[in-house]
Protein backbone atom coordinates (compact mmCIF):
# COMPACT_ATOMS: atom_id res chain seq x y z
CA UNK A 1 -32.70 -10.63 -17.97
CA UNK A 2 -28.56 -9.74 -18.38
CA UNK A 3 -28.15 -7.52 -20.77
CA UNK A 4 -24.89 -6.07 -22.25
CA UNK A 5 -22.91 -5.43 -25.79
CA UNK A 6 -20.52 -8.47 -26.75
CA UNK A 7 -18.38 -6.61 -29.09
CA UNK A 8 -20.31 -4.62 -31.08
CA UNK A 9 -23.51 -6.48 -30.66
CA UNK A 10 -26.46 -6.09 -27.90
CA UNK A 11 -27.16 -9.54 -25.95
CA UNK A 12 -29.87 -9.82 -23.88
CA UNK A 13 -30.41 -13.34 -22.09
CA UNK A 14 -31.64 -15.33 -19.36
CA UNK A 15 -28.84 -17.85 -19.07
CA UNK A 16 -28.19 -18.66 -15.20
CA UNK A 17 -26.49 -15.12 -13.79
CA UNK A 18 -23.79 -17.24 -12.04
CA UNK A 19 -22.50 -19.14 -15.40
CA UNK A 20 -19.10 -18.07 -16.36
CA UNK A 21 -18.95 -15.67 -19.11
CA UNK A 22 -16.43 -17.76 -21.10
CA UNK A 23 -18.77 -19.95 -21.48
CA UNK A 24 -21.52 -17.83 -22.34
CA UNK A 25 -18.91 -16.67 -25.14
CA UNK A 26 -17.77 -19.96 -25.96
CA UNK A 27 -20.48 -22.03 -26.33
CA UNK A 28 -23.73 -19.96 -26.73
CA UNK A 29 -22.18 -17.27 -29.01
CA UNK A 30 -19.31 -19.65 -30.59
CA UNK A 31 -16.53 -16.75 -30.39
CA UNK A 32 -14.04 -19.36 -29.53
CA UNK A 33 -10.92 -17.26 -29.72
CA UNK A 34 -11.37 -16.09 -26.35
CA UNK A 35 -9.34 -19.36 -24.90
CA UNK A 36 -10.20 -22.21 -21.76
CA UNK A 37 -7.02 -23.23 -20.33
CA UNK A 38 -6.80 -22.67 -16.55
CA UNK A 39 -10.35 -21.91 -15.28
CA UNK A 40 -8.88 -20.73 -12.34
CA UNK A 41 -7.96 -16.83 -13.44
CA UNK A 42 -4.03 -17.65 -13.73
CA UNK A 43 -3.17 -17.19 -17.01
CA UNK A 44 -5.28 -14.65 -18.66
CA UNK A 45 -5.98 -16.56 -22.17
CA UNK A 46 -9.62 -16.59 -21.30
CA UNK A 47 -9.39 -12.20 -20.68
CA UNK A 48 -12.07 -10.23 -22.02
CA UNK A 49 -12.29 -5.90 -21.85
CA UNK A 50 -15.55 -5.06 -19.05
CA UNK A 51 -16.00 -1.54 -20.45
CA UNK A 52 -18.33 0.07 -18.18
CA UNK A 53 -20.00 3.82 -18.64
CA UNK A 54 -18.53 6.86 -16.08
CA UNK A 55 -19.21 9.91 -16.11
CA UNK A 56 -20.41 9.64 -19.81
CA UNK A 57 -17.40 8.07 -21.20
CA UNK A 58 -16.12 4.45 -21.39
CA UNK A 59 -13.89 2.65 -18.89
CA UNK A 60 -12.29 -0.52 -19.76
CA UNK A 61 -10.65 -3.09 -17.61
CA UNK A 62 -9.37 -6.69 -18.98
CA UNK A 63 -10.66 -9.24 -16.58
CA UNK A 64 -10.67 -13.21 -16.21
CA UNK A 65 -13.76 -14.52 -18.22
CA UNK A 66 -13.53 -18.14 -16.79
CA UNK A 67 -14.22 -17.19 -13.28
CA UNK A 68 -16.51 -14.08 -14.23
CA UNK A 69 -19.92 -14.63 -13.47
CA UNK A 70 -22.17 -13.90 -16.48
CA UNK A 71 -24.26 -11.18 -13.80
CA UNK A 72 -20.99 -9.31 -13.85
CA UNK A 73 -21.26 -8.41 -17.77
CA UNK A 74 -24.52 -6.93 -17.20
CA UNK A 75 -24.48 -2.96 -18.38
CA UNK A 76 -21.30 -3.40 -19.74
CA UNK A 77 -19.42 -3.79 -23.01
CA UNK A 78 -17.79 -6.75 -22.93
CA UNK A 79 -14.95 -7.01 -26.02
CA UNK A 80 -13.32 -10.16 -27.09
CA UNK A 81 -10.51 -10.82 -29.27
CA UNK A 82 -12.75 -11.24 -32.06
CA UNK A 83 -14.15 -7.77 -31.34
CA UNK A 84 -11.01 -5.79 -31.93
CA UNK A 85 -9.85 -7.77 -35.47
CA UNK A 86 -10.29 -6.04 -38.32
CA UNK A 87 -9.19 -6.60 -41.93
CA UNK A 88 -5.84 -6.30 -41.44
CA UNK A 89 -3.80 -7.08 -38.18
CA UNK A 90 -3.85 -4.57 -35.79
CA UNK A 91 -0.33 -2.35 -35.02
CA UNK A 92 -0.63 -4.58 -31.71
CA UNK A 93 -0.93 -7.88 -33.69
CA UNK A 94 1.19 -6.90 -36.08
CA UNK A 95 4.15 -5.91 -33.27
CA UNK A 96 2.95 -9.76 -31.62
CA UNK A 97 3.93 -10.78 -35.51
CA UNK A 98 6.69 -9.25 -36.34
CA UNK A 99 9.07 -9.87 -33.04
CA UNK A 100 7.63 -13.29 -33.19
CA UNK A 101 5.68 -13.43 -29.60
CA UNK A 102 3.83 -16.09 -30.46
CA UNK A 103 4.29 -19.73 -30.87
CA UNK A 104 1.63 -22.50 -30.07
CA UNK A 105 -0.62 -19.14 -29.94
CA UNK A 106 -3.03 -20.44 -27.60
CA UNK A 107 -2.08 -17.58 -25.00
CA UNK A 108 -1.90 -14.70 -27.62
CA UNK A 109 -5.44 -13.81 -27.51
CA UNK A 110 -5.27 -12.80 -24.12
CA UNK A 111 -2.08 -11.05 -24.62
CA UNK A 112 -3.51 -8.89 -27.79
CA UNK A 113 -6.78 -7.83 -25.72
CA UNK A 114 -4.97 -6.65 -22.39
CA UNK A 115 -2.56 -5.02 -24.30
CA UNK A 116 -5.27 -3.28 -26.61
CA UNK A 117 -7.36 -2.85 -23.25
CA UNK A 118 -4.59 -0.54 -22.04
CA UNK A 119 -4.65 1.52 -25.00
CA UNK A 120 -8.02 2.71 -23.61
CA UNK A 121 -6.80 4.47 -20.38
CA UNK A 122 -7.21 7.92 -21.53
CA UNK A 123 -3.60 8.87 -22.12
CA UNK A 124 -0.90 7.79 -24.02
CA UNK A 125 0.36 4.44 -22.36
CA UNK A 126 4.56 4.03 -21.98
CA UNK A 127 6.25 0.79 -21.98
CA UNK A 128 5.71 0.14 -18.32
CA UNK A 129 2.42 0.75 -18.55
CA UNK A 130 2.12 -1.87 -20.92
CA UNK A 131 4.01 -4.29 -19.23
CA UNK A 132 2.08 -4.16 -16.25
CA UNK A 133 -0.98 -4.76 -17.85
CA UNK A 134 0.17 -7.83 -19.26
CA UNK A 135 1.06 -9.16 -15.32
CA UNK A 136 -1.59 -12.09 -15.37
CA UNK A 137 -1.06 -12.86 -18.99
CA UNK A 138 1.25 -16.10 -19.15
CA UNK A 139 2.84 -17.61 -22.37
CA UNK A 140 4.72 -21.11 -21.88
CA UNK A 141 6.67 -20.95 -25.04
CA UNK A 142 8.40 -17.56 -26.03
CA UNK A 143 9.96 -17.07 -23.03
CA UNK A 144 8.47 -13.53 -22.84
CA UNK A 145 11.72 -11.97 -24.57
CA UNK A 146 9.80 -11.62 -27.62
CA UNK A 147 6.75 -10.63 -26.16
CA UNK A 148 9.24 -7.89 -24.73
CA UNK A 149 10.82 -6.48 -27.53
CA UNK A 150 6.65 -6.48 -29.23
CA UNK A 151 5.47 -4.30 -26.36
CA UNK A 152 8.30 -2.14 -27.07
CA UNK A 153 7.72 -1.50 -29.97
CA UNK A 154 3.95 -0.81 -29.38
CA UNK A 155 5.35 1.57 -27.08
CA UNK A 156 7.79 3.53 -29.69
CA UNK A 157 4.67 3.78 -32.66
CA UNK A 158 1.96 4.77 -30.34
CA UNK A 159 0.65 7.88 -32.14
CA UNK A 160 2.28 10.86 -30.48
CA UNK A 161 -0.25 13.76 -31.53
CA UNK A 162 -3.72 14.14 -30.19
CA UNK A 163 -3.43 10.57 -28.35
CA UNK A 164 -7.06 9.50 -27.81
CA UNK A 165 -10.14 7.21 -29.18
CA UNK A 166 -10.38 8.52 -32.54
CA UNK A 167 -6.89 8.60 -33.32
CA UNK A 168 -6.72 4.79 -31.89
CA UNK A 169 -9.58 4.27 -34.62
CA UNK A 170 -8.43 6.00 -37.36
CA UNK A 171 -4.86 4.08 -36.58
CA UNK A 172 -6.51 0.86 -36.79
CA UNK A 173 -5.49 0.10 -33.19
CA UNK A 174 -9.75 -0.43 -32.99
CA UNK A 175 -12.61 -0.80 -34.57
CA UNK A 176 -14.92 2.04 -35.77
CA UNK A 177 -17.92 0.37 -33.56
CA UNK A 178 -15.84 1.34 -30.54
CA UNK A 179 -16.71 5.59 -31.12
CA UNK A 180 -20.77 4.88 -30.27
CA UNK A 181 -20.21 2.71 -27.18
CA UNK A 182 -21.01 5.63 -24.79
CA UNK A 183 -24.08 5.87 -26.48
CA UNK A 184 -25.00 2.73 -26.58
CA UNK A 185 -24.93 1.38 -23.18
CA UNK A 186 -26.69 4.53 -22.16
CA UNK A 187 -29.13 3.70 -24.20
CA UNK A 188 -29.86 0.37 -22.23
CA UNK A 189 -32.52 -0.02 -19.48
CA UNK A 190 -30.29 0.79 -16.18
CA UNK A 191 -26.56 0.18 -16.74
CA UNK A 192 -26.08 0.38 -13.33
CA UNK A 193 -28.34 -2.39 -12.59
CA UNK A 194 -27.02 -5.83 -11.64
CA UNK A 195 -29.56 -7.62 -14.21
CA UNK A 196 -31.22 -9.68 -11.14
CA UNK A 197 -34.03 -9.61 -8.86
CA UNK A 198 -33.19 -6.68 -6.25
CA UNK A 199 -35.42 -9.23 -3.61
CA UNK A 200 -34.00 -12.54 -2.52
CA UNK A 201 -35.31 -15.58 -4.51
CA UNK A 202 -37.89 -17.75 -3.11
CA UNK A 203 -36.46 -20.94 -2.38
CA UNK A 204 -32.99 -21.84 -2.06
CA UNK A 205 -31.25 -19.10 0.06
CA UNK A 206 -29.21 -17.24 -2.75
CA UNK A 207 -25.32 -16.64 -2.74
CA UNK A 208 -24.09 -13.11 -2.90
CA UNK A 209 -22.03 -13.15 -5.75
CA UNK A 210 -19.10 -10.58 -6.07
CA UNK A 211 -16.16 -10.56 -7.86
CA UNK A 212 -16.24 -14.15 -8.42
CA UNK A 213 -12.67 -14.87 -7.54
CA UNK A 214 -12.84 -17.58 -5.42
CA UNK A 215 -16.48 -18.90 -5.30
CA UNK A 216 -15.82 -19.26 -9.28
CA UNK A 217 -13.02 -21.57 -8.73
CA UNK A 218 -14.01 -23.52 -5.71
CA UNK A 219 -17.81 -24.18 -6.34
CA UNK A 220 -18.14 -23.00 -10.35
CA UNK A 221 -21.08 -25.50 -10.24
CA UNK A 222 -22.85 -24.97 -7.45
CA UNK A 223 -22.53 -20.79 -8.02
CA UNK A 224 -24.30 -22.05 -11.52
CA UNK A 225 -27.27 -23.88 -10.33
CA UNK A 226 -27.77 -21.20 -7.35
CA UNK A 227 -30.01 -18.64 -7.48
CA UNK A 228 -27.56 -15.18 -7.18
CA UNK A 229 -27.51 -11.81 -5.88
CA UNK A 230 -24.68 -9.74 -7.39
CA UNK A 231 -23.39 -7.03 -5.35
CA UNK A 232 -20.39 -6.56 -7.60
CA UNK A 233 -21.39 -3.07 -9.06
CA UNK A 234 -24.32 -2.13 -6.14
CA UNK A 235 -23.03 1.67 -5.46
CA UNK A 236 -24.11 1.00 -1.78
CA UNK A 237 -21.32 -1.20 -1.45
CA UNK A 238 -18.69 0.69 -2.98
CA UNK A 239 -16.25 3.03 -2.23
CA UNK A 240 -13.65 4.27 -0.60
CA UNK A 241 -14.30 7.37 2.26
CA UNK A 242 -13.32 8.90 5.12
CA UNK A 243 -15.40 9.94 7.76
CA UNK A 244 -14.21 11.86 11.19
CA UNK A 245 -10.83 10.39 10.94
CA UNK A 246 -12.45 6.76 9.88
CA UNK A 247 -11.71 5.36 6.68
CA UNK A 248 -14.93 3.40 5.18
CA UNK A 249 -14.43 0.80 2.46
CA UNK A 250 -17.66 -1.16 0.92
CA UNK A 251 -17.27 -4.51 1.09
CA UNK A 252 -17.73 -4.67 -3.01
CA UNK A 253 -14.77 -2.38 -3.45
CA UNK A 254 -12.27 -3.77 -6.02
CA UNK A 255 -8.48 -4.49 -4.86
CA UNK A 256 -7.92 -1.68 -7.91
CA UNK A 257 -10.47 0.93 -6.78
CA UNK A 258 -8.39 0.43 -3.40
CA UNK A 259 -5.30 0.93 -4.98
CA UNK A 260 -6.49 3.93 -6.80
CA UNK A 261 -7.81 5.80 -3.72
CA UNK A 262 -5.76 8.20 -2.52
CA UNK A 263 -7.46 7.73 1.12
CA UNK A 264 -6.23 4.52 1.38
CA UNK A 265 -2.78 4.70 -0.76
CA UNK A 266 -1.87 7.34 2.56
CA UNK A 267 -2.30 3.86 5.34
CA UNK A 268 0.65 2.45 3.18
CA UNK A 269 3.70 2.40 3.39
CA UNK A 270 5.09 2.50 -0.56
CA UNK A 271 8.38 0.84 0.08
CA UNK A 272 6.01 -2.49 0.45
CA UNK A 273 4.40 -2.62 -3.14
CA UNK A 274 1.47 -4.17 -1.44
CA UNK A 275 -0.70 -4.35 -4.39
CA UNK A 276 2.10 -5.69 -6.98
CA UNK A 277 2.45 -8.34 -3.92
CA UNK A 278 -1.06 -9.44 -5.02
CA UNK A 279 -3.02 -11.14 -7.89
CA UNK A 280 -2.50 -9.98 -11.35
CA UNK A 281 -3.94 -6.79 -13.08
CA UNK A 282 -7.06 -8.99 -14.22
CA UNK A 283 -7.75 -10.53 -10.86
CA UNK A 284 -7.44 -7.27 -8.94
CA UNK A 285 -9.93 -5.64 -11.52
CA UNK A 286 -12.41 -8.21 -10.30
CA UNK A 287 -11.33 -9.45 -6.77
CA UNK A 288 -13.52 -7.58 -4.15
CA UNK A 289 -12.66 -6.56 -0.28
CA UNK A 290 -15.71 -8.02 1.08
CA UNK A 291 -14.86 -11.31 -1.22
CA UNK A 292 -11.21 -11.62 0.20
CA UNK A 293 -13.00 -11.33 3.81
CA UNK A 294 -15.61 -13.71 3.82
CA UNK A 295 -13.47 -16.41 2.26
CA UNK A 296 -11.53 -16.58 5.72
CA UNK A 297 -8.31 -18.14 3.76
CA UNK A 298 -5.08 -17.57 6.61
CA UNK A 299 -3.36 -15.66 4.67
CA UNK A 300 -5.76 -13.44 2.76
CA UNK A 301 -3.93 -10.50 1.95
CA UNK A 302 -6.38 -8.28 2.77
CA UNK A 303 -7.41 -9.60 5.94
CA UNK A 304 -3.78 -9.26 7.21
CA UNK A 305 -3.38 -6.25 6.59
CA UNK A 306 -6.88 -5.12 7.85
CA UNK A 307 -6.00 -6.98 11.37
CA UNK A 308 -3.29 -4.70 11.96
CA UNK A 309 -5.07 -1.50 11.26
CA UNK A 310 -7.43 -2.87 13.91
CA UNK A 311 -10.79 -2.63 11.72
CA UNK A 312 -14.12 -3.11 12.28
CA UNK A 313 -16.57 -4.98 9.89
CA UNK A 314 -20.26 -3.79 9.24
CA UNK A 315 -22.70 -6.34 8.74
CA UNK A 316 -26.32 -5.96 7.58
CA UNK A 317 -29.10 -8.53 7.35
CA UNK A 318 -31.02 -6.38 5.43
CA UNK A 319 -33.00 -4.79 8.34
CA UNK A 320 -30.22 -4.32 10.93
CA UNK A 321 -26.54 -3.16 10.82
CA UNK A 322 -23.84 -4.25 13.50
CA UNK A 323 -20.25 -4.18 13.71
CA UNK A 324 -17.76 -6.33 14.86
CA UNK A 325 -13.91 -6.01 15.26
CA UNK A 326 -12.33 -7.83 12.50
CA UNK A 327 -10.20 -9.88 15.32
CA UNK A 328 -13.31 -11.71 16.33
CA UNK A 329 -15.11 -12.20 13.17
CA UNK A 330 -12.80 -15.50 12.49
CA UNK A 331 -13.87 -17.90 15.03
CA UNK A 332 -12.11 -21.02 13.36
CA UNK A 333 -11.16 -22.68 9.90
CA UNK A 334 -13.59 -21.20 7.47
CA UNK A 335 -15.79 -20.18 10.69
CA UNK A 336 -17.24 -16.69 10.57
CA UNK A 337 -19.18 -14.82 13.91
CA UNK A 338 -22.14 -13.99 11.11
CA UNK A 339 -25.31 -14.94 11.05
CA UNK A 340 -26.79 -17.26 7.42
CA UNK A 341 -28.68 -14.23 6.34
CA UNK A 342 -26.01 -11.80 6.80
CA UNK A 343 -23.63 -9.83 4.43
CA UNK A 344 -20.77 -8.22 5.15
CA UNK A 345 -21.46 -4.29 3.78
CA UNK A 346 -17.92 -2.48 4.73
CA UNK A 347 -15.15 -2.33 6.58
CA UNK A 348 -13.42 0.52 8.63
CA UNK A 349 -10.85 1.64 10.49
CA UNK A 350 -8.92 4.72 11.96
CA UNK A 351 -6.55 6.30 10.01
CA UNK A 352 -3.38 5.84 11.38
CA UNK A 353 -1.69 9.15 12.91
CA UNK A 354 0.77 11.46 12.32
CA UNK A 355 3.86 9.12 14.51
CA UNK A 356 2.41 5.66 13.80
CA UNK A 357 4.13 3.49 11.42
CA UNK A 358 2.35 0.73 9.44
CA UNK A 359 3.93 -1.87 7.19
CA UNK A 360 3.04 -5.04 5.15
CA UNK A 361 5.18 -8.08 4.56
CA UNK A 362 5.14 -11.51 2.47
CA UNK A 363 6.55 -14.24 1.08
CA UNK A 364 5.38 -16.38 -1.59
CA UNK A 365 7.10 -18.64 -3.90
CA UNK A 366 6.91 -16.31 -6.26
CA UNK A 367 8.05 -12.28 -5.48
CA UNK A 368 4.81 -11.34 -6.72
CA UNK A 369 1.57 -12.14 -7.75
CA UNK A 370 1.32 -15.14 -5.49
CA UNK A 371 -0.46 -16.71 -2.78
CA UNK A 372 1.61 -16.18 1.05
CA UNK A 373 3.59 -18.91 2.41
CA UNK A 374 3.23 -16.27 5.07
CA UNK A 375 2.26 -12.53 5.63
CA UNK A 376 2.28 -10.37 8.00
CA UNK A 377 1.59 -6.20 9.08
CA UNK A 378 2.16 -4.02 11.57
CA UNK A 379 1.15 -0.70 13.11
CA UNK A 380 3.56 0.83 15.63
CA UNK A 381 3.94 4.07 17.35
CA UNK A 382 5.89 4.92 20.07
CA UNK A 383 6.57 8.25 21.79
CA UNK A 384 9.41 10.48 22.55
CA UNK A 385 10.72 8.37 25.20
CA UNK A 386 10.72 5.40 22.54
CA UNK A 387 7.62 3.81 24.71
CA UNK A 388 5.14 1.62 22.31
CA UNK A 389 1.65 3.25 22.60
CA UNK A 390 0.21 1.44 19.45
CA UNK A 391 1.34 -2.25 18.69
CA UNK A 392 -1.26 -4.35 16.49
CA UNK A 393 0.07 -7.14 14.74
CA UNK A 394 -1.38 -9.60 12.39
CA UNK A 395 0.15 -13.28 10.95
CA UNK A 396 -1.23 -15.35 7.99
CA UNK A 397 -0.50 -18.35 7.15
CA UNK A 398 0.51 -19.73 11.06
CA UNK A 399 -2.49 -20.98 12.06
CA UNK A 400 -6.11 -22.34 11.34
CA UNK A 401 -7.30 -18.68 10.76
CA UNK A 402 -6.07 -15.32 9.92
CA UNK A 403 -4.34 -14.03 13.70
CA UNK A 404 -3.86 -10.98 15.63
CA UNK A 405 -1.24 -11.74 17.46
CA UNK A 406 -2.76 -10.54 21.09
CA UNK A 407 -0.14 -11.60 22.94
CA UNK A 408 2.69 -10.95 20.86
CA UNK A 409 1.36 -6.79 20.83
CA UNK A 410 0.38 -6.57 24.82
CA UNK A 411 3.77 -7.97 25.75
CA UNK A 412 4.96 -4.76 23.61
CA UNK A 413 2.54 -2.28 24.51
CA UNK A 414 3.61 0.37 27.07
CA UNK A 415 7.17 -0.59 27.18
CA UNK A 416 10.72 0.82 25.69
CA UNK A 417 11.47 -0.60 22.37
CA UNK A 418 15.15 -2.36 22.59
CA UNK A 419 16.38 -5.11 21.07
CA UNK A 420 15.70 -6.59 24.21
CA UNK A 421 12.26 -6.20 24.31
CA UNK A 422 12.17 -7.59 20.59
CA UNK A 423 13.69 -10.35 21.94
CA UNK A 424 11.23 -11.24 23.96
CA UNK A 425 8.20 -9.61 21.45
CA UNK A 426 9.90 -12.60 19.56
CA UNK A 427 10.37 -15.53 21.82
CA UNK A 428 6.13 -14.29 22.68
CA UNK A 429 5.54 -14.98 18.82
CA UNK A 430 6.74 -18.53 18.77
CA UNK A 431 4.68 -19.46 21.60
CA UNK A 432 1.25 -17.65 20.16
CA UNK A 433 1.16 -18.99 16.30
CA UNK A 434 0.77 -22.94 15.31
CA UNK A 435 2.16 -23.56 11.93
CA UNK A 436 1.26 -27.03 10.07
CA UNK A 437 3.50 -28.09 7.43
CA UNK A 438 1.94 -27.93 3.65
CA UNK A 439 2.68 -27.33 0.22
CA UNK A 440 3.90 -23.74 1.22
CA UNK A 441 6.40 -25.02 3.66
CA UNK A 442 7.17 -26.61 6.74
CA UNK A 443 6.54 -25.59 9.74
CA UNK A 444 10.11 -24.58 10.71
CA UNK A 445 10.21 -22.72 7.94
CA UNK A 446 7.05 -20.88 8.47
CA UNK A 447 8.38 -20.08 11.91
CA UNK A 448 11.26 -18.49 10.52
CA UNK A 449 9.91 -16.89 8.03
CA UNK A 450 7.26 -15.08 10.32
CA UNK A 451 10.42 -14.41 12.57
CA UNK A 452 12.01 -12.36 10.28
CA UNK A 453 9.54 -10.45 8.65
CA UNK A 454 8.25 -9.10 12.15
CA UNK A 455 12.12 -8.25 12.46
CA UNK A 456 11.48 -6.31 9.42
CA UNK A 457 8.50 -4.54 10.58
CA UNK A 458 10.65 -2.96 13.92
CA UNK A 459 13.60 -2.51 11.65
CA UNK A 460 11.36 -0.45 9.42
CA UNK A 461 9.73 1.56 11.93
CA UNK A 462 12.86 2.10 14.18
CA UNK A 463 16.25 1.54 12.25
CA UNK A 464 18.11 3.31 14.81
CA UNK A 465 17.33 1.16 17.36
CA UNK A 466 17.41 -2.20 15.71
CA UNK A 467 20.37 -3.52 15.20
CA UNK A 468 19.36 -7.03 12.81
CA UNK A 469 22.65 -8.64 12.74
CA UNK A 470 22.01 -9.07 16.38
CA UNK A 471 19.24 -11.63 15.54
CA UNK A 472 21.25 -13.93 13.48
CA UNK A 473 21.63 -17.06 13.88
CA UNK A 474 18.17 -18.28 15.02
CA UNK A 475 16.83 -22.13 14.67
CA UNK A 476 12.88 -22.42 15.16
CA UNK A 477 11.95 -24.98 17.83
CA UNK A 478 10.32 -28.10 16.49
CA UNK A 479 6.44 -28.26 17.56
């Protein structure tokens, strides 16, 4: 049985674990305030508050309730918009009100609980704060102006003094119910549990279910009428460490756990933004490592960048472990070197050294928050005679799968980086990747844009010794 708090109630059911929780809201428990619009995760009208126990307090994250698998809520407190009304409007509602960030109001609801959600962070939230956790929340009317000036002034009336849950509840910014949540979900059976059978179900071979990101959009059905085994929250899979100079991530680690680990906020380079260059807020709360892996998309994020720190992935069949570099896991479109009944557990990789330089670039059709027309990362290191000892490179979005570009990096490695060379590193490139034309571009353009982003990676790593207005002027060969 899943069994969780839905605002201030306990729910305990045995509706199919891989049902999507708006649903669950929607239909079985008739809160329909909590909106259906997109189904896809996009637009955050369907966002709920996952409040999950740590340490003995309460940790809340809004997430996408149309592609969250009911298995996901269980242990939690799961808050909907009807869970924070009171009375009287909130001071967020109010603020929503009063600078008139609202129109057709179907969006609102989503807006009011992220915004609420980041009240509940432990200190007192400023007005960037704010903004950012309304990234995947959009409103097709206002124009977001409004919605602006409202989060502004949430900012500004914010209680000042002894900033914290009570004073949130004694402010009417929550309801009372809120103070005994701590209690309560320790109070349940395991919160840690994922609600589900911890052997595989006879029968049908089950799905492992994470973050529910993409299986939630692609195959909501068929993830429905399957029998399920969560991993999102199994502590086995989780977490970020390092180990003799290795860094170890579980394969159910959250894009925001990632961005929150020190460990791996040191492999980046911050210029990049690499995690506002992803999903939304929501989506990054849910979205797993593992997940972003095994869908084998050509141009997952993740896998880019993971092809350029040269990683290994661990799989397990439950018995066994064995690993694999990551550059031979993707054997063609949507084809995976891994066996039916295995799962991917983690991924690794070295650290990169003192000297070595490692960088992440995209392009979407929107700066962020967008799928890649193409993306691409690097990790370079040469020595004191400027000689490249380390050159991995990864593309996305030129070919069939996710690429390390093998020939690309041998032609570079062991030789004097010069423009020259680049030249060539360059010419190399065109030869190695096969671009189709789609929705995302053409192939020409894909070409180019691959072009110049790997001129950005060298430009990066060595701006004294690349000169880029000597690489102007280029035309991409028609293939």
């Amino acid at each position: 049985m899943i069994e969780f708090y839905l605002n201030s109630r306990k729910i305990r059911t045995g509706a199919p674990p891989g049902g999507a929780l708006l649903d669950f809201i929607r239909r079985d428990q008739g809160l329909t305030g909590t909106k259906l619009v997109c189904k896809e995760g996009e637009c955050a009208a369907c966002v709920v508050l996952a409040g999950t126990l740590k340490n003995g307090r309460m940790h809340y994250q809004n997430m996408c309730s149309c592609i969250m698998p009911l298995a996901n809520a269980h242990g939690r407190h799961i808050v909907t918009i009807e869970g924070l009304n009171g009375e009287a409007l909130t001071p967020v509602q109010q603020a929503i009100v009063d600078c008139h960030g609202s129109q057709c109001g179907f969006c609102t609801p989503g807006f009011v609980v992220s915004l609420s959600g980041a009240l509940l962070g432990g200190r007192r939230p400023d007005y960037t704060r704010l903004i950012r956790a309304i990234d995947g929340n959009i409103c097709r009317c206002t124009g977001y102006k409004s919605i602006e000036r409202a989060v502004e002034r949430i900012a500004d009336e914010l209680p000042k003094e002894d900033y914290g849950l009570e004073t949130l509840i004694r402010e009417g910014y929550l309801p009372a119910y809120f103070r005994d949540m701590a209690e309560r979900l320790a109070a349940l059976a395991d919160p840690a549990d994922t609600g589900l059978p911890e052997e595989e179900p006879a029968g049908a071979a089950p799905l492992f279910l994470g973050g529910g990101t993409d299986l939630m959009v692609q195959a909501p059905g068929k993830v429905k009428d399957s029998p399920v085994l969560s991993v999102f929250r199994q502590a086995a899979l989780k977490g970020v460490r390092e180990e003799n100079g290795r860094c170890i991530i579980g394969a159910a680690t959250t894009a925001t756990e990632l961005e929150e680990s020190e460990i791996f906020q040191s492999v980046l380079n911050p210029e990049d933004g690499f995690f506002h260059l992803l999903s939304s807020t929501p989506i990054r709360n849910m979205s797993t490592v593992g997940g972003n892996l095994i869908n084998a998309s050509p141009i997952g994020d993740f896998t880019i960048l993971f092809l350029a720190l040269d990683s290994r992935v661990r799989l397990q069949d439950g018995l066994e472990e064995r690993a694999l570099p990551l550059k031979e896991f993707y054997l063609g479109y949507k084809k995976l070197a891994r066996r039916p009944e295995e799962f991917l557990a983690a991924i690794e990789f070295d650290l990169p050294k003192p000297g070595q330089f490692f960088s992440f670039e995209k392009v979407s059709a929107r700066r962020n928050l967008d799928i890649a027309s193409v993306n691409t990362a690097a990790l370079l290191e040469a020595d004191e005679r400027n000689v490249l000892q380390t050159a991995h490179l990864s593309a996305g979005g030129v070919g069939p799968v996710p690429m390390y570009l093998h020939q690309t990096a041998a032609l570079l490695r062991g030789k004097v980086l010069d423009e020259q060379l680049l030249k060539e590193a360059l010419a190399a490139l065109q030869e190695e990747i096969s671009p189709i034309s789609d929705a995302r571009g053409s192939a020409d353009y894909k070409r180019l844009l691959l072009r110049q982003l790997m001129l950005a990676h060298f430009h990066k790593a060595a701006p004294d010794r690349i000169d880029i207005m000597n690489f102007c002027g280029y035309k991409p060969s028609r293939s």
